[in-house]
C-alpha atoms as a PDB file:
ATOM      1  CA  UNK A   1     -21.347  57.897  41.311  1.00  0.00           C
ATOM      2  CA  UNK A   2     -23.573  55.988  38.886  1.00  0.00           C
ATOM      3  CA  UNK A   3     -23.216  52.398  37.727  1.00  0.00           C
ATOM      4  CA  UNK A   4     -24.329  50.981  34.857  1.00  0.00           C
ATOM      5  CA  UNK A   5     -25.080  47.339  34.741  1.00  0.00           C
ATOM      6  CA  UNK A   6     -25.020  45.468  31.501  1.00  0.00           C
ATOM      7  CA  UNK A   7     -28.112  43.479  30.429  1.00  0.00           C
ATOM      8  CA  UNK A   8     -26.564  39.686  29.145  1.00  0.00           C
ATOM      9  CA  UNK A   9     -27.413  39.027  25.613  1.00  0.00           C
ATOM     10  CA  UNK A  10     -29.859  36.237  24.999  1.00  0.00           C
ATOM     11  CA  UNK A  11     -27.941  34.916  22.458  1.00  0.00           C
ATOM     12  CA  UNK A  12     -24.462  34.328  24.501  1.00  0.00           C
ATOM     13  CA  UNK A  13     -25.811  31.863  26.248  1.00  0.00           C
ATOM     14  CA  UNK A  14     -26.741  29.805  23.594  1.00  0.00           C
ATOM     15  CA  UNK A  15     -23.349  29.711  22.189  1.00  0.00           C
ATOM     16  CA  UNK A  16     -21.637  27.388  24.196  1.00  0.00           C
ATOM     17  CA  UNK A  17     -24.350  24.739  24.043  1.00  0.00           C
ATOM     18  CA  UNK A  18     -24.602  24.860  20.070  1.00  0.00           C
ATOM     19  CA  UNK A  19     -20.831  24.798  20.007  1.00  0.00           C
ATOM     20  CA  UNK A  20     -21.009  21.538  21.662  1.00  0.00           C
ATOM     21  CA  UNK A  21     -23.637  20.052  20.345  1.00  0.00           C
ATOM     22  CA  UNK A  22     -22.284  20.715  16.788  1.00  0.00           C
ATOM     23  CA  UNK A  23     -19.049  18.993  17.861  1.00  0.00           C
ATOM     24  CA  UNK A  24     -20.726  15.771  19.736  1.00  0.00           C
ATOM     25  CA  UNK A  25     -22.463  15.466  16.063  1.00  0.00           C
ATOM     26  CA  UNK A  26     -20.028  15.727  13.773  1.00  0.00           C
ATOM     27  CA  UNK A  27     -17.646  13.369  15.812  1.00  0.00           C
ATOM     28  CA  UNK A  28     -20.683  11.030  16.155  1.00  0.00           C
ATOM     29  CA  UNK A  29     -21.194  11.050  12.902  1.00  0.00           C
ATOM     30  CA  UNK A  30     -17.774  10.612  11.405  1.00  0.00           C
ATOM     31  CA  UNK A  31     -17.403   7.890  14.613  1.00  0.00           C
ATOM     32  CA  UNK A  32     -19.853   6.233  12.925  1.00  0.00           C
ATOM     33  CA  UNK A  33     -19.465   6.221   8.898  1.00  0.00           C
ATOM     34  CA  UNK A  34     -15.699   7.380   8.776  1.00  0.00           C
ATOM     35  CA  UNK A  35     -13.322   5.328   7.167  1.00  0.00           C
ATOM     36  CA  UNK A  36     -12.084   3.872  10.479  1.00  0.00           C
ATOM     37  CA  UNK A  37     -15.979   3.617  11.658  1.00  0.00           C
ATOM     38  CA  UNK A  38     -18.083   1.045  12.812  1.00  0.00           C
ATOM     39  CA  UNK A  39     -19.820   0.834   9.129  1.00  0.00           C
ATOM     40  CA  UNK A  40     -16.180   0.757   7.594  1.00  0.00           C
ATOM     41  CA  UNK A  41     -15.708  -2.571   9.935  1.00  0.00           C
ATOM     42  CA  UNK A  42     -16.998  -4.980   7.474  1.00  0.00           C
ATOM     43  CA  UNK A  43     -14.523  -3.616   4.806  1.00  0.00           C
ATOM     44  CA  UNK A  44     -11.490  -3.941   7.394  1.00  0.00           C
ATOM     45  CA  UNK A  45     -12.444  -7.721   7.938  1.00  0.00           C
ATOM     46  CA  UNK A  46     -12.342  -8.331   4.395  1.00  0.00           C
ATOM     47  CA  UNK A  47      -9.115  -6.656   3.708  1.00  0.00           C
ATOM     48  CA  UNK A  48      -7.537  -8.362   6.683  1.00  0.00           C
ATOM     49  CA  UNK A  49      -8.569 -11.824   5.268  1.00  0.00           C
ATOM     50  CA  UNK A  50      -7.484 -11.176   2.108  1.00  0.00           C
ATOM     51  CA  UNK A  51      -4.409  -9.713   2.973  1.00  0.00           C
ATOM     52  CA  UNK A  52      -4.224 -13.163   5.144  1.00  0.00           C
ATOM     53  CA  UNK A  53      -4.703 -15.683   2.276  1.00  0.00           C
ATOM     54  CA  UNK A  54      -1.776 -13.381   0.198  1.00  0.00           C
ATOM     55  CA  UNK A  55       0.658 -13.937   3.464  1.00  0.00           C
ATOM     56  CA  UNK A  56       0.434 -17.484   3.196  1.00  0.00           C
ATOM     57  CA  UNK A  57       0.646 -18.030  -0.591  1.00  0.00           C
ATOM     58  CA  UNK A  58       4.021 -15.883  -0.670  1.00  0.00           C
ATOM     59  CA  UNK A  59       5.225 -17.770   2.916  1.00  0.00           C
ATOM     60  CA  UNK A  60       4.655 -20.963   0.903  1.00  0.00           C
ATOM     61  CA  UNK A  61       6.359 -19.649  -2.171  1.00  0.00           C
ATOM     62  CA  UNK A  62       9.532 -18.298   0.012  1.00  0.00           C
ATOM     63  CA  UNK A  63       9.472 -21.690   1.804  1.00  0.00           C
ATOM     64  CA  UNK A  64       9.583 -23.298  -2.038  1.00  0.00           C
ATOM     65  CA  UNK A  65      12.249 -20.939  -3.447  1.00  0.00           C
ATOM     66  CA  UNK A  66      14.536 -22.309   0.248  1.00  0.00           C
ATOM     67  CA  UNK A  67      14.624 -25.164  -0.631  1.00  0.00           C
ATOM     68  CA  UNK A  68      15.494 -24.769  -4.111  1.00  0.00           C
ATOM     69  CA  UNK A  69      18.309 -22.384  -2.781  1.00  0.00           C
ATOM     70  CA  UNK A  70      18.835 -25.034  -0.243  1.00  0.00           C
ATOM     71  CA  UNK A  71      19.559 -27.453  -2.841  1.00  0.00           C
ATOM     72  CA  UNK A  72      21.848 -25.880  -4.821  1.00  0.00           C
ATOM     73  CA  UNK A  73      23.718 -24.446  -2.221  1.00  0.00           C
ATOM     74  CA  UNK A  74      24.895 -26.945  -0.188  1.00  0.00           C
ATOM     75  CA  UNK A  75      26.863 -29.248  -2.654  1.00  0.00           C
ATOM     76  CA  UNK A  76      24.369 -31.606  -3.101  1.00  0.00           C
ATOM     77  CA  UNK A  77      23.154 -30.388  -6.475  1.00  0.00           C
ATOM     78  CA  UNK A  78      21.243 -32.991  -8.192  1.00  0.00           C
ATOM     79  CA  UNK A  79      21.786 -33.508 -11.544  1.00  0.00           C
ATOM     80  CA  UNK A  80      18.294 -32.886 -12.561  1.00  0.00           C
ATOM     81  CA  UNK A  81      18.126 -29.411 -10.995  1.00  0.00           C
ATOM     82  CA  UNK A  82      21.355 -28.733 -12.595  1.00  0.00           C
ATOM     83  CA  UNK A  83      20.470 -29.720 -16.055  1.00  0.00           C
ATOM     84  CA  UNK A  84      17.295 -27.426 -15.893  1.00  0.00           C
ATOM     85  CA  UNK A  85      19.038 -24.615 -14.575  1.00  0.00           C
ATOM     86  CA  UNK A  86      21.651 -24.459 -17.217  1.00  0.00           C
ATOM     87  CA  UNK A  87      19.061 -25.554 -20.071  1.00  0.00           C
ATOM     88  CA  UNK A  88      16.938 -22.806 -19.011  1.00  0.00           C
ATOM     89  CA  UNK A  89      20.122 -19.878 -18.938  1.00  0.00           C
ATOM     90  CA  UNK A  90      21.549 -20.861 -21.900  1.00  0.00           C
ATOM     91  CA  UNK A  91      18.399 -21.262 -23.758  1.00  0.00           C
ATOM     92  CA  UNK A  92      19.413 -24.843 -24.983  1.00  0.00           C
ATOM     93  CA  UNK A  93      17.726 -28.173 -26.000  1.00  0.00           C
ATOM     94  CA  UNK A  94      18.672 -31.297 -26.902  1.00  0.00           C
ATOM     95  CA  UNK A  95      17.264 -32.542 -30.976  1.00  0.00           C
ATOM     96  CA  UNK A  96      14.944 -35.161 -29.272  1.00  0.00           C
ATOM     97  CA  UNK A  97      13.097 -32.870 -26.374  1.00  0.00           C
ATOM     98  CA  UNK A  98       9.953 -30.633 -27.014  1.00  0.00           C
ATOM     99  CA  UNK A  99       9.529 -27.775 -25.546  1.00  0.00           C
ATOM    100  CA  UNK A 100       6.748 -25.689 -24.763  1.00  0.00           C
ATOM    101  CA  UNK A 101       6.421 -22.362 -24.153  1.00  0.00           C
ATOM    102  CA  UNK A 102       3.991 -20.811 -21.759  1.00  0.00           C
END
């Protein structure tokens, strides 16, 4: 009986090493310049504080429009308020008032 014994190929045992070398490179490099990256922090930063000066203009113009709502709610409409409002829906002025348009 007569074996034969395979010689290994050089290049299978480069295969696995180049495989994961190629991977450790292209996750380093999209680790590093990818749009979640560490380059891409700076950008995040300034989005986030943007984003943060928007939140608190429209919290300040909600808190505004509740207490408008507030005031005309609650039976305690002044007569100022009132007068504006209903001016300002029926498109209506009085002969001695000017009015400007913006």
């Amino acid at each position: 009986m007569r074996t034969q014994f395979r010689r290994r190929q050089s290049w299978g045992l480069w295969v696995i090493p180049v495989l994961s070398i190629g991977c450790f490179v292209y996750f380093g490099f999209h680790s590093w310049h990818g749009d979640f990256g560490l380059n891409a922090t700076d950008e995040l930063v300034r989005r986030e504080m943007e984003l943060t000066a928007r939140l608190a203009s429209l919290e300040e113009r909600r808190q505004h429009l509740e207490t408008r709502v507030q005031l005309l709610s609650e039976g305690l409409v002044e007569a100022d308020m009132l007068d504006e409002r209903a001016r300002l829906m029926l498109n209506v002025a009085r002969e001695d008032e000017i009015v400007y348009f913006d």
